[in-house]
Protein backbone atom coordinates (compact mmCIF):
# COMPACT_ATOMS: atom_id res chain seq x y z
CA UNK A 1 142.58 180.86 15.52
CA UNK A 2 142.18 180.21 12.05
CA UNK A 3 142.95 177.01 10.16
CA UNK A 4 145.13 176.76 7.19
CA UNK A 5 142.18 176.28 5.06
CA UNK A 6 140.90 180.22 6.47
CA UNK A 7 138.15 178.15 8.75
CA UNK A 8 138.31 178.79 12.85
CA UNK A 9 135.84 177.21 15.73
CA UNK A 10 133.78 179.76 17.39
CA UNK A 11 134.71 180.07 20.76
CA UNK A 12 131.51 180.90 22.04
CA UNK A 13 129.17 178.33 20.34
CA UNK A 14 132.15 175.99 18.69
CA UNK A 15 130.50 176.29 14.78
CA UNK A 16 133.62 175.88 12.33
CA UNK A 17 133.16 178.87 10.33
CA UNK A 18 135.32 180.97 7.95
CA UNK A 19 132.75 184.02 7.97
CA UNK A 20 134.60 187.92 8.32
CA UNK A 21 131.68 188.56 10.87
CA UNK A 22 130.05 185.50 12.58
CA UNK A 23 126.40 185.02 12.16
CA UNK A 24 126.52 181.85 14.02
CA UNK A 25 125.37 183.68 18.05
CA UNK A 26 125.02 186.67 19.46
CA UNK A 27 128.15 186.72 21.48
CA UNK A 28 130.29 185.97 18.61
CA UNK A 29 128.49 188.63 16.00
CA UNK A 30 129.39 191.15 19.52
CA UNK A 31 133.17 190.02 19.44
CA UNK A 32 133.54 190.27 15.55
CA UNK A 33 131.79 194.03 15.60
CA UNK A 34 133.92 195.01 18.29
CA UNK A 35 136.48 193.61 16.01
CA UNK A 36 136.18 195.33 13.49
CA UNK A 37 135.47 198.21 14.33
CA UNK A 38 138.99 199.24 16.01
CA UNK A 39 140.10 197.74 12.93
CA UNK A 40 138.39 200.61 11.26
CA UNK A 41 139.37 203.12 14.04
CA UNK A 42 143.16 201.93 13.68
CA UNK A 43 143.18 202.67 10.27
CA UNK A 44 141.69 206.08 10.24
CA UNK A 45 144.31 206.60 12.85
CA UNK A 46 147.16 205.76 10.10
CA UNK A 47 145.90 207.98 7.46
């Protein structure tokens, strides 16, 4: 969850981070691709 200030702790390593896709591990770069990418699919949908 993000902060007020747009920063959130990764759950999977804990870095405080305010990065769209997380660089920070593996498991967290998986989440925010996975993320993003029914973002993208949801949005095609719409159009």
């Amino acid at each position: 969850m993000r902060d007020s200030d747009g920063f959130y702790n990764c759950e999977f390593c804990g870095c405080h981070t305010n990065a769209y896709s997380r660089a920070c591990c593996e498991k967290g770069r998986e989440a925010d691709n996975k993320r993003n990418k029914l973002v993208r699919e949801k949005s095609k949908d719409a159009t």
